[in-house]
N, C-alpha and C. Protein backbone atom coordinates (compact mmCIF):
# COMPACT_ATOMS: atom_id res chain seq x y z
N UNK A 1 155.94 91.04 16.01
CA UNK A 1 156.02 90.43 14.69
C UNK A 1 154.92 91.02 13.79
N UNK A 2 155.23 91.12 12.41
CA UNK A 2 154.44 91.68 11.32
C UNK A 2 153.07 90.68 11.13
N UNK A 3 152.30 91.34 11.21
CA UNK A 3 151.07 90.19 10.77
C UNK A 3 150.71 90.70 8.98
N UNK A 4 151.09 89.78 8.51
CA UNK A 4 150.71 89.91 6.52
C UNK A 4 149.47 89.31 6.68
N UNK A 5 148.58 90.07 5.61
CA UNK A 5 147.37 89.10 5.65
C UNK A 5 146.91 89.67 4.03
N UNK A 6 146.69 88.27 3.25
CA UNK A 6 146.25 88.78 1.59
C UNK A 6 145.03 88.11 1.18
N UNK A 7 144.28 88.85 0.82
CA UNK A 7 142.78 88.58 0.76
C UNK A 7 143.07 88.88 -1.22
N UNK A 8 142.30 87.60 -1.86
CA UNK A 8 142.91 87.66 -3.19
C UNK A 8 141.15 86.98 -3.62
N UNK A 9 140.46 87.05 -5.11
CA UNK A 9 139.68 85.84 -5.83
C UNK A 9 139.26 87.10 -6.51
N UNK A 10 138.38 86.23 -7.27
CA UNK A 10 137.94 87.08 -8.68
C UNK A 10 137.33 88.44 -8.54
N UNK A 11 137.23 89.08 -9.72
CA UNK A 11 136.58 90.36 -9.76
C UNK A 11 134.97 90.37 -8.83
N UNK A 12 134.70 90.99 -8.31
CA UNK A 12 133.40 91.17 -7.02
C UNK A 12 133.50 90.18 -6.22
N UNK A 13 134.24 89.58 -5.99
CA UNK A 13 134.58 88.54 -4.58
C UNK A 13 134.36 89.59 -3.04
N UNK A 14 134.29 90.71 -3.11
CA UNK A 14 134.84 91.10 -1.97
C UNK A 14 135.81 91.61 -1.41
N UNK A 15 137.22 91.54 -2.30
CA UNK A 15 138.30 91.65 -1.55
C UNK A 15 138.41 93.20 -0.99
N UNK A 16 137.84 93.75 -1.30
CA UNK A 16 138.15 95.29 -0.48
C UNK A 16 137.29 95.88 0.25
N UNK A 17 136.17 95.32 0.50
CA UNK A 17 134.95 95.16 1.67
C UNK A 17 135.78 94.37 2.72
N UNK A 18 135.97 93.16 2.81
CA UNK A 18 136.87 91.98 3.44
C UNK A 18 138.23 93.07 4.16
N UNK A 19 139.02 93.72 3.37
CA UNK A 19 140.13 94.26 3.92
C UNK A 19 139.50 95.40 4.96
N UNK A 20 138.63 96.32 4.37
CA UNK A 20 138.00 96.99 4.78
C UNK A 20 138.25 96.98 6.44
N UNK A 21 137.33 96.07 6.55
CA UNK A 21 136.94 95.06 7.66
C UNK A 21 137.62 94.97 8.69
N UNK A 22 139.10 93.81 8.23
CA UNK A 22 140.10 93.57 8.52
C UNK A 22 140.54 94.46 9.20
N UNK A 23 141.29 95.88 8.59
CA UNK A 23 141.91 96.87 9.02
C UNK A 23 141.24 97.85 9.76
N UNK A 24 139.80 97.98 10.10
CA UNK A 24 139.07 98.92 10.75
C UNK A 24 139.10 97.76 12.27
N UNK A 25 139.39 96.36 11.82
CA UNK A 25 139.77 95.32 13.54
C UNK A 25 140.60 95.89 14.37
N UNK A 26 141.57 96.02 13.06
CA UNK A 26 143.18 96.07 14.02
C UNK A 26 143.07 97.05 14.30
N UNK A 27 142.73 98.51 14.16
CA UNK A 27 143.02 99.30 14.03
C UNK A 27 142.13 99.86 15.16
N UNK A 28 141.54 99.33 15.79
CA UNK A 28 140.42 98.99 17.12
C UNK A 28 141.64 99.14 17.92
N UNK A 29 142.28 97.99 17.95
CA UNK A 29 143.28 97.57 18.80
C UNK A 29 144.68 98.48 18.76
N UNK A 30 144.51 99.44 18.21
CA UNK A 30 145.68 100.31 18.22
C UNK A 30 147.06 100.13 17.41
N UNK A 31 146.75 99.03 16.69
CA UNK A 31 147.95 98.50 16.07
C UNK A 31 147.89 99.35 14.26
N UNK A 32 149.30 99.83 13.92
CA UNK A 32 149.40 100.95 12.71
C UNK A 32 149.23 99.80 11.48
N UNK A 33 147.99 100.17 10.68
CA UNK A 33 147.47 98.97 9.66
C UNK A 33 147.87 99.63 8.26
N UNK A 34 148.70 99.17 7.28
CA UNK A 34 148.79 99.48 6.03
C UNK A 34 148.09 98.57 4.82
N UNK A 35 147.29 99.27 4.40
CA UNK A 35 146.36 98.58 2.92
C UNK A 35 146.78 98.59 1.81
N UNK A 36 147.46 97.58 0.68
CA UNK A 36 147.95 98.30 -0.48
C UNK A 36 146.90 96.83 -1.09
N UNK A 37 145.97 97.83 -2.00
CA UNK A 37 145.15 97.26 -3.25
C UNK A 37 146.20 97.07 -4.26
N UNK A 38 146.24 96.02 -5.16
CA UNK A 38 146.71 95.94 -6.03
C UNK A 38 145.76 96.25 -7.18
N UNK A 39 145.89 96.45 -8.60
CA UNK A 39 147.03 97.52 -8.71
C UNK A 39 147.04 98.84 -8.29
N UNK A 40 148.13 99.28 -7.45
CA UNK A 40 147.86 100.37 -6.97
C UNK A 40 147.78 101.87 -7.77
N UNK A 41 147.22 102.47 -7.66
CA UNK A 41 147.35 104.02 -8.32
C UNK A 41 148.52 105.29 -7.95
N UNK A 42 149.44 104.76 -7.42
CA UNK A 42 150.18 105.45 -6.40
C UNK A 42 152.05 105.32 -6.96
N UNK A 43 151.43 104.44 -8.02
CA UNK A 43 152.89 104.61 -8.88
C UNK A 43 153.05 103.56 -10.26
N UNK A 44 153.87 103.71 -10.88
CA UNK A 44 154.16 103.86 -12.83
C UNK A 44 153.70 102.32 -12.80
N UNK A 45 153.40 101.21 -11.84
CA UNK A 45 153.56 99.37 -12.60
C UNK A 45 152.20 99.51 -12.30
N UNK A 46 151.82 100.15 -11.20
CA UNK A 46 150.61 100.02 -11.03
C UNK A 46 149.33 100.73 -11.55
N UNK A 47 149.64 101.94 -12.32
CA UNK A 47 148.72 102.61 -13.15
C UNK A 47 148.96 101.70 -14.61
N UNK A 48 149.61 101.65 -15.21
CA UNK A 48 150.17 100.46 -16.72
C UNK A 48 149.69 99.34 -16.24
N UNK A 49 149.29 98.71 -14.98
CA UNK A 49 148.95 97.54 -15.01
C UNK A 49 147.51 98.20 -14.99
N UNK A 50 147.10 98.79 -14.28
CA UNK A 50 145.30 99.16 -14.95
C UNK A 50 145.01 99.88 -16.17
N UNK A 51 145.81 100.36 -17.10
CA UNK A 51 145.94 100.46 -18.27
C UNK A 51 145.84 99.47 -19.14
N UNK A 52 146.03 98.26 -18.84
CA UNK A 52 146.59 97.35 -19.48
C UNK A 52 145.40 96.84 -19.61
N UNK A 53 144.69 96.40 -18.10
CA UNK A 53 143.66 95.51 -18.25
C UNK A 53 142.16 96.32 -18.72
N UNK A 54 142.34 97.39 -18.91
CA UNK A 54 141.06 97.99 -19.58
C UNK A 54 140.91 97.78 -21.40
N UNK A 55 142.01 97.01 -22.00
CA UNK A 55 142.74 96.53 -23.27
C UNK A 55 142.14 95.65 -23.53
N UNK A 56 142.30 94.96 -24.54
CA UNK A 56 141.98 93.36 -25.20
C UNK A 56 143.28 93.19 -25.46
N UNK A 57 143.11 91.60 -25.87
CA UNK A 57 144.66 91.12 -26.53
C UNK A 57 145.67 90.64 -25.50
N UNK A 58 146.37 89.53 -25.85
CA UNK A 58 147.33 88.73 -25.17
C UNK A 58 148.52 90.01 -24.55
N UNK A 59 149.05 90.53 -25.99
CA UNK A 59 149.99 91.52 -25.68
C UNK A 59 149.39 92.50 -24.05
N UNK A 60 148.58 92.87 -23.88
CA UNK A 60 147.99 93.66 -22.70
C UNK A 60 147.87 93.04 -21.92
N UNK A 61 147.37 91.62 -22.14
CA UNK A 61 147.29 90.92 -20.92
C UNK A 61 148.54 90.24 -20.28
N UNK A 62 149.61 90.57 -20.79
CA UNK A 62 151.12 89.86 -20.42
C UNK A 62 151.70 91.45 -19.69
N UNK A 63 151.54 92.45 -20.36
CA UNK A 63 151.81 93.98 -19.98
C UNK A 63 150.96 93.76 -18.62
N UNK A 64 149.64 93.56 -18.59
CA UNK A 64 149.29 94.15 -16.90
C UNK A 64 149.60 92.99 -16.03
N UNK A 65 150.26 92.03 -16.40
CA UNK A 65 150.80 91.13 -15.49
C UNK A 65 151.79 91.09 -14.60
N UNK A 66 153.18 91.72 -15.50
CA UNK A 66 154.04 91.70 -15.14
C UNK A 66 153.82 93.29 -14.73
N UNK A 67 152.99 94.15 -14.71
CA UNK A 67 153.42 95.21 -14.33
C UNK A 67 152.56 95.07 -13.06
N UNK A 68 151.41 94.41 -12.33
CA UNK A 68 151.20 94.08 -11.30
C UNK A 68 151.83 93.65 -10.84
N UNK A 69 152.85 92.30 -10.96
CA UNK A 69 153.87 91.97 -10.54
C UNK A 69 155.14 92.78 -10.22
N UNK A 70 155.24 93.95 -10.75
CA UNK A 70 155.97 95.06 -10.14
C UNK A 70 155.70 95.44 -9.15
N UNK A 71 154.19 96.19 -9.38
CA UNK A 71 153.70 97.13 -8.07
C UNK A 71 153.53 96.20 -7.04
N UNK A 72 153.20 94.69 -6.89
CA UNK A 72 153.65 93.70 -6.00
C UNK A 72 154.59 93.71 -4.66
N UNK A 73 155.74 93.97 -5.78
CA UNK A 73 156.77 93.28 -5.45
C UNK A 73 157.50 95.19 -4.57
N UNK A 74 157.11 96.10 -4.94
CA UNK A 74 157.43 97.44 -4.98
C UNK A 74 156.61 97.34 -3.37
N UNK A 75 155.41 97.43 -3.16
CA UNK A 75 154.50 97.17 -1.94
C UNK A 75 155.51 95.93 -0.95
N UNK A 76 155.97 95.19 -1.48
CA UNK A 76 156.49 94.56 -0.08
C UNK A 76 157.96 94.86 -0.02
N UNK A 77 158.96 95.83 -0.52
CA UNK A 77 159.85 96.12 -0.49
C UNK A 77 159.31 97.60 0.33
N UNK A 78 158.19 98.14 -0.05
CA UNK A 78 158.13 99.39 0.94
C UNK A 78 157.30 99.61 2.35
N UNK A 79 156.70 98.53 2.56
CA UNK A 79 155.90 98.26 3.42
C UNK A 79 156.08 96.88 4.50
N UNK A 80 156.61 95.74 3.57
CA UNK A 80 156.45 94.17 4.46
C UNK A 80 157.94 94.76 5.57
N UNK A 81 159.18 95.52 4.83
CA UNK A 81 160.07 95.11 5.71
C UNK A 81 160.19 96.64 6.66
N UNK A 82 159.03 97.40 6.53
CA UNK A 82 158.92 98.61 7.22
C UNK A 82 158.57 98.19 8.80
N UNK A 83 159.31 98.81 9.44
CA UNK A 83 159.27 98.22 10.98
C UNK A 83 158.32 98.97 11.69
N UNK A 84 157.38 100.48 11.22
CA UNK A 84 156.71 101.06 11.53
C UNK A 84 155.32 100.23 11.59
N UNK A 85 154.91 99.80 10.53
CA UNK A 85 154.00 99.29 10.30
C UNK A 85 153.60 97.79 11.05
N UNK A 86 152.60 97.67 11.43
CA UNK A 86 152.25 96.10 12.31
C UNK A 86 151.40 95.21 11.60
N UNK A 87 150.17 96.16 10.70
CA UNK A 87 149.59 94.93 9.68
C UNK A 87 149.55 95.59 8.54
N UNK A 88 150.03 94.51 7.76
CA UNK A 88 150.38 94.85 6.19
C UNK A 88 149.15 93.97 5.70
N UNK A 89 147.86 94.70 4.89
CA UNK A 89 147.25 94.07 4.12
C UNK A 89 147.15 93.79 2.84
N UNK A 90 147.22 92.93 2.02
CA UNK A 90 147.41 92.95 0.41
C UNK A 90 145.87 92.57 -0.08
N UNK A 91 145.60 93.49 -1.33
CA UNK A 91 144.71 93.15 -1.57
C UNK A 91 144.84 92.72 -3.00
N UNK A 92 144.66 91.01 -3.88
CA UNK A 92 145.28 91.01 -4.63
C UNK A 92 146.76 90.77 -4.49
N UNK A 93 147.65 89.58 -4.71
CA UNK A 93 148.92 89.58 -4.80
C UNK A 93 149.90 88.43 -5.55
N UNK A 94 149.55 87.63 -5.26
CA UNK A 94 150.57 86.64 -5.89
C UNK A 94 149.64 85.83 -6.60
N UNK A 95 148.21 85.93 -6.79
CA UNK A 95 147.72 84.79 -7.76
C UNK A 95 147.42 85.41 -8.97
N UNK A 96 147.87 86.95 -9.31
CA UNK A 96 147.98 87.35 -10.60
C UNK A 96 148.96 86.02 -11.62
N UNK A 97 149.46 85.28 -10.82
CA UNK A 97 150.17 84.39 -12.09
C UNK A 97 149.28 83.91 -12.89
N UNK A 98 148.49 83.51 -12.16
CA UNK A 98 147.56 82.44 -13.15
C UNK A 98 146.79 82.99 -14.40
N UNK A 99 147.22 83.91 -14.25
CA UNK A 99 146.71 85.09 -15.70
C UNK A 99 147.54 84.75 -16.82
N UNK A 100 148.56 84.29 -16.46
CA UNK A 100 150.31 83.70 -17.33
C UNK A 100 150.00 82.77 -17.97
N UNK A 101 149.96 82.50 -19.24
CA UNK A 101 149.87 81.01 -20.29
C UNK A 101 150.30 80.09 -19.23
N UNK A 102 149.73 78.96 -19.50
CA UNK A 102 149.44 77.65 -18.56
C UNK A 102 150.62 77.10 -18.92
N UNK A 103 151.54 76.30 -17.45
CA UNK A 103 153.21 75.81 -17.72
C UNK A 103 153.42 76.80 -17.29
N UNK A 104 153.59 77.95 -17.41
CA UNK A 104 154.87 78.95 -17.04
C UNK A 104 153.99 79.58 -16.10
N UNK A 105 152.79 80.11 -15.27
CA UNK A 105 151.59 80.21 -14.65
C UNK A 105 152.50 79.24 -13.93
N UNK A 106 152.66 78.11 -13.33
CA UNK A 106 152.75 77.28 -12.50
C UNK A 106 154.24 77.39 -11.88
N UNK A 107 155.22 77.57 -12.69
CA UNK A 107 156.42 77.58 -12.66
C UNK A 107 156.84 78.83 -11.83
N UNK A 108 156.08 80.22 -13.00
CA UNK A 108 156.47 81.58 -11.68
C UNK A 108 155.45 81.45 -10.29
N UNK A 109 154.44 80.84 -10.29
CA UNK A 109 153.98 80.74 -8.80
C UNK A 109 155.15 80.46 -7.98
N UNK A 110 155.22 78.87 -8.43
CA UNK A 110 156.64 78.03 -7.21
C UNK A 110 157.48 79.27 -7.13
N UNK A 111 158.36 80.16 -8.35
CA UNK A 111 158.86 80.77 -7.53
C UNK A 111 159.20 82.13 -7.19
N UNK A 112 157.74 82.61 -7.31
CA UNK A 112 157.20 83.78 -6.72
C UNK A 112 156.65 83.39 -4.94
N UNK A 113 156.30 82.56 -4.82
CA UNK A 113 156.16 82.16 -3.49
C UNK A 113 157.45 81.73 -2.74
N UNK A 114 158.32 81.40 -3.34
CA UNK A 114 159.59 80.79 -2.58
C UNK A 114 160.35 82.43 -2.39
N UNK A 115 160.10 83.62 -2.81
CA UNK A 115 160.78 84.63 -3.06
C UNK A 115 160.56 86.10 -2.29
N UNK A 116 159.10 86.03 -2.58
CA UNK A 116 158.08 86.72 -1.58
C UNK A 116 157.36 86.06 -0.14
N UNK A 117 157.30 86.92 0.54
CA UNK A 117 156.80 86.50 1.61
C UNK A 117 154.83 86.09 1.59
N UNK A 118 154.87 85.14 2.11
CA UNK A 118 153.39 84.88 2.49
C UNK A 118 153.14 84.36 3.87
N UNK A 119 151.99 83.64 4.22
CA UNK A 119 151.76 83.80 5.22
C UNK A 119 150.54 82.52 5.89
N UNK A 120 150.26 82.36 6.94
CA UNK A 120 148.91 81.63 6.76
C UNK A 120 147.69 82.48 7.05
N UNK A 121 147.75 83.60 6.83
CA UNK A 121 146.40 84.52 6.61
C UNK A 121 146.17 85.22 5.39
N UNK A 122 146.80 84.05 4.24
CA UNK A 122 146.17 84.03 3.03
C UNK A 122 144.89 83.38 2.84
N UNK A 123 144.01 84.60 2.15
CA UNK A 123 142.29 83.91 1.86
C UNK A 123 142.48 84.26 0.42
N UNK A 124 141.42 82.83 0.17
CA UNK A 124 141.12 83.61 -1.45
C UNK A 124 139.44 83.50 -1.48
N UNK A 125 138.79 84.71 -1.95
CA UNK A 125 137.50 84.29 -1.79
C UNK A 125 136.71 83.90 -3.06
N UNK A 126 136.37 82.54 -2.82
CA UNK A 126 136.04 81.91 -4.18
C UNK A 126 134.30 82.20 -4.67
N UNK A 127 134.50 82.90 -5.42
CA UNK A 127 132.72 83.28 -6.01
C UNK A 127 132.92 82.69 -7.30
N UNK A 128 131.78 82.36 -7.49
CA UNK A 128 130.68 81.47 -8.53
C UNK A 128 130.77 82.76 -9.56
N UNK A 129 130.96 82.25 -11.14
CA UNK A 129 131.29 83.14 -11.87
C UNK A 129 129.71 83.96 -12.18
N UNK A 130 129.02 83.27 -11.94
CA UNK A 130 127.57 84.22 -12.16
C UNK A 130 127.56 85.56 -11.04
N UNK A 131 127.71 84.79 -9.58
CA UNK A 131 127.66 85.92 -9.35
C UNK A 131 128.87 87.26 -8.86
N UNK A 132 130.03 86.85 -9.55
CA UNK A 132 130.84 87.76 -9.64
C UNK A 132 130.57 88.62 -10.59
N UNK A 133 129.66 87.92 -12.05
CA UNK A 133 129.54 88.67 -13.17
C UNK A 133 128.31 90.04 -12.31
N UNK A 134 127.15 89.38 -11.63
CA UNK A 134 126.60 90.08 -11.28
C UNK A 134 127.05 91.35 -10.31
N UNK A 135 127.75 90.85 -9.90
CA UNK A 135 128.56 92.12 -8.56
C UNK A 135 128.84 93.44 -9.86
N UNK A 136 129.88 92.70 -10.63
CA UNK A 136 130.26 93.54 -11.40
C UNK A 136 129.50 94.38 -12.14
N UNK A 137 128.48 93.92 -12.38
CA UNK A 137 127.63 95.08 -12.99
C UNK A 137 127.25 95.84 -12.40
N UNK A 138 126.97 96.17 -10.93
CA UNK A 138 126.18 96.55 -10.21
C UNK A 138 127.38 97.97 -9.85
N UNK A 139 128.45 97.70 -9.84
CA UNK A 139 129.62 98.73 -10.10
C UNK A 139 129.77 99.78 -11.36
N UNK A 140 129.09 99.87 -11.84
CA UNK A 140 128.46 100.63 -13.00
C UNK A 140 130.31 101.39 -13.16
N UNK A 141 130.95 100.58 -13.45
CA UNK A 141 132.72 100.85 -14.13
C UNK A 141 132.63 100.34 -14.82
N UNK A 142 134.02 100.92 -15.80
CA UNK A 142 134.48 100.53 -17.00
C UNK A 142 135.15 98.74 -17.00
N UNK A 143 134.14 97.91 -17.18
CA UNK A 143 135.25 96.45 -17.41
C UNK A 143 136.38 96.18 -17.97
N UNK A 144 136.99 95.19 -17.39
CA UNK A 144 138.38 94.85 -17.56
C UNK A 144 138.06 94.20 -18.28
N UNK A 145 139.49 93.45 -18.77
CA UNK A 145 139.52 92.16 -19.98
C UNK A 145 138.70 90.85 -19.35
N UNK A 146 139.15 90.64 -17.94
CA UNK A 146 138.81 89.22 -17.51
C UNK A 146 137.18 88.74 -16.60
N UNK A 147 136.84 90.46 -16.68
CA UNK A 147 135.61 90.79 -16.29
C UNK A 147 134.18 90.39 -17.51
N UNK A 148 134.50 89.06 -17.81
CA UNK A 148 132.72 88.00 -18.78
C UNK A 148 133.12 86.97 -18.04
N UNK A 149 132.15 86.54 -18.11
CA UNK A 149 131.22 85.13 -17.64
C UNK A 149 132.73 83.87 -18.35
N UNK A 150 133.07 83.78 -19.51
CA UNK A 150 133.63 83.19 -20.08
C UNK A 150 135.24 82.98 -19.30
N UNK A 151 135.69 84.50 -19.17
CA UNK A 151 136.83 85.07 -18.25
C UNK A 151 137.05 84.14 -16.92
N UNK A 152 135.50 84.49 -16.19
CA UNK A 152 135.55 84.41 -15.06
C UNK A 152 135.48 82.87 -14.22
N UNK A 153 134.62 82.25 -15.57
CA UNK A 153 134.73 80.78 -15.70
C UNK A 153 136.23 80.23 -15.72
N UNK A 154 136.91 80.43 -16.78
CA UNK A 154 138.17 79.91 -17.01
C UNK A 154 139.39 80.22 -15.68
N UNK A 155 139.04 81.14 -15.34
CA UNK A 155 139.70 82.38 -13.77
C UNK A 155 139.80 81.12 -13.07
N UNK A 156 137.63 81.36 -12.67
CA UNK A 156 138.26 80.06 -11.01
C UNK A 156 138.51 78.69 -11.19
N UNK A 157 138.52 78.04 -12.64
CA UNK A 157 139.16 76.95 -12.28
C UNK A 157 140.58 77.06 -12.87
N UNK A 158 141.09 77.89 -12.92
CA UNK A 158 142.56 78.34 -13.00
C UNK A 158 143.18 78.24 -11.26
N UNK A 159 142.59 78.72 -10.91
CA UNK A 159 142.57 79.41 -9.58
C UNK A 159 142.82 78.29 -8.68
N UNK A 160 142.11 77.15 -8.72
CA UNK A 160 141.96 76.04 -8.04
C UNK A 160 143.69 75.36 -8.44
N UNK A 161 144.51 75.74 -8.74
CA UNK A 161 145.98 74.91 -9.08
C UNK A 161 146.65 75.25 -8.53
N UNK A 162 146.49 76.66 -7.60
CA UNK A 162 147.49 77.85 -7.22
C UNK A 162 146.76 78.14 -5.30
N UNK A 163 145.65 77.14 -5.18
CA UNK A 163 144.88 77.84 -3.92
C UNK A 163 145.15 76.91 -2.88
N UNK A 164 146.02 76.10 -3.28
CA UNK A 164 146.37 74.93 -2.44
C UNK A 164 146.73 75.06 -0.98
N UNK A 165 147.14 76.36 -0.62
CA UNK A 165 148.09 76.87 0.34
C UNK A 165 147.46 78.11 0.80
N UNK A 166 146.14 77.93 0.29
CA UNK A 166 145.32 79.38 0.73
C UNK A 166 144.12 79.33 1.77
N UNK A 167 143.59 79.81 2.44
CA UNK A 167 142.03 79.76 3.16
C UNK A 167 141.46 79.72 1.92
N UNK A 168 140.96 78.88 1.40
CA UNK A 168 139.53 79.29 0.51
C UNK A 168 138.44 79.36 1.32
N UNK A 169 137.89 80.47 0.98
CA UNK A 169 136.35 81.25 1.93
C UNK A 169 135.35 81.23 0.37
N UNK A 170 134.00 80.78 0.94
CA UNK A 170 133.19 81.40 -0.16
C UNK A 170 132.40 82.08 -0.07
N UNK A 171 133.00 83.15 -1.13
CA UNK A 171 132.57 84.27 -1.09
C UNK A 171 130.92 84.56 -1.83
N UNK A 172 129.80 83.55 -2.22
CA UNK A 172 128.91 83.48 -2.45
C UNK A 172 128.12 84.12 -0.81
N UNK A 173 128.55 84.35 0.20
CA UNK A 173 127.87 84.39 1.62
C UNK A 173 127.83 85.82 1.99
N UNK A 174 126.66 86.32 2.93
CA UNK A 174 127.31 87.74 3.14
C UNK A 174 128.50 88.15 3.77
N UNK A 175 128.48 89.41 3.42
CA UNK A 175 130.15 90.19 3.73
C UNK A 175 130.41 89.79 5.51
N UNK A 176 129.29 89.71 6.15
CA UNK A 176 129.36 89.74 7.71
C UNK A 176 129.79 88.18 7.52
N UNK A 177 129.61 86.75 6.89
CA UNK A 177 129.60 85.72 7.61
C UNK A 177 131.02 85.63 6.57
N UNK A 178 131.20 86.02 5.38
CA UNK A 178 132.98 86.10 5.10
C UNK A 178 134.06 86.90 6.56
N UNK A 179 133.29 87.66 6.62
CA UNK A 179 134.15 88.23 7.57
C UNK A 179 134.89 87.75 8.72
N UNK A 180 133.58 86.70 9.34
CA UNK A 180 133.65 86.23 10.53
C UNK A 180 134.81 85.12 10.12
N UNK A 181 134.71 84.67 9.37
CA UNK A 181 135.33 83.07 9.16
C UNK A 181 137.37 83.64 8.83
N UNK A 182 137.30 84.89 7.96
CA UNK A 182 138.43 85.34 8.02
C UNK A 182 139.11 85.81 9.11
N UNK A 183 138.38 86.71 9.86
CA UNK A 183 138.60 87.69 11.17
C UNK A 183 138.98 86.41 12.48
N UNK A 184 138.30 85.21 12.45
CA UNK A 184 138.51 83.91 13.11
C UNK A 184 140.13 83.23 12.96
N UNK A 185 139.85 83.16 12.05
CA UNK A 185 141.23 82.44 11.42
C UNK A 185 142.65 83.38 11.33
N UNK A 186 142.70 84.61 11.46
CA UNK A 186 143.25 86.04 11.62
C UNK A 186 143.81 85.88 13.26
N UNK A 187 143.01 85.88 13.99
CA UNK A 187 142.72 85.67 15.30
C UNK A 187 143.26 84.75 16.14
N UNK A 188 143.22 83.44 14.96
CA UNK A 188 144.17 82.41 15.72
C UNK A 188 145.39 82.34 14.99
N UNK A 189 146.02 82.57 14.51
CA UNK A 189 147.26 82.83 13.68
C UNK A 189 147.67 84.30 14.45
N UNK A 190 147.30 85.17 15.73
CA UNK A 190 147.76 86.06 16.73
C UNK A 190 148.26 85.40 17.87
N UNK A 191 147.17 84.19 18.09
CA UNK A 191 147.48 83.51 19.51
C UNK A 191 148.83 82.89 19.17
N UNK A 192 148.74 82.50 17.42
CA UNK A 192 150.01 81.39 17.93
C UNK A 192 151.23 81.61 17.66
N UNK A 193 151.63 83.33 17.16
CA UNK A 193 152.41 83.77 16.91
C UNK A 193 153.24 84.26 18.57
């Protein structure tokens, strides 16, 4: 059986240290591990969706939504039902809704989750908007739209409507004691499969 596992939360949470991680486990164990970061660079929804968010303005921010929601949905049509592959990691995936005007944010969750596959080795790693702001600087890149203090504020308690059904890990801790608590919970969701 496919083990999915989506490691998702705000900008410097971790999520690609965390996958990192993840896939250098399995991959111990001999099992063929596929990583798809969202948005990916590797095709047209997923370059326009990082186009988008290097923008201001509603209009851009509805453009890199739905075009993450492409490259999404493109990643588990080429990878979740690939029989080669044993762990499919997402980095980033289905809580791009909450980026969606509030009401309809809630509505395509229900049924973007009823549609796409998930899993119970969904984490979201919840960081404190200070120090996500701080991570981010320390990345000396070009910021996104949702990348201020103001953004990042409004983000995680967005976030909290949609995480109901997720591991929340906090990601305020080092990368080794996130790890452990994910890589744990990873671990027993093997036994009981």
């Amino acid at each position: 059986m496919k083990k999915f596992i989506v490691i998702d939360g705000l900008d410097g949470s971790g999520k690609d240290t965390q996958v990192n991680l993840i896939a250098e486990m399995y991959e111990k164990q001999g099992r063929s591990v596929v990583v798809r970061s969202h948005p990916c660079n590797d095709n047209r929804f997923g370059r326009r969706s990082k186009q988008a968010l290097l923008k201001e303005g509603k209009l851009y921010h509805i453009i890199a939504t739905i075009n993450f929601g492409l490259d999404a949905i493109r990643s588990v049509h080429m990878y979740y039902y690939n029989r080669d592959v044993d762990v499919l990691i997402f980095s980033r995936y289905i809580l791009a809704v909450m980026y969606l005007p509030n009401g309809i944010n809630t509505l395509v969750y229900k049924i973007v989750t009823f549609v796409l596959p998930t899993s119970d080795c969904m984490f979201f790693l919840d960081i404190t908007p200070e120090e996500s702001l701080r991570r981010i600087g320390n990345r000396h890149e070009q910021t996104e739209m949702f990348e201020n203090i103001d953004s990042l504020r409004q983000n995680r308690l967005r976030s909290q409507k949609f995480t109901y059904n997720w591991n929340v890990v906090s990601a305020d801790e080092s990368p080794e004691e996130i790890s452990e608590k994910i890589i744990a919970k990873c671990l027993e969701t093997d036994l009981l499969e």
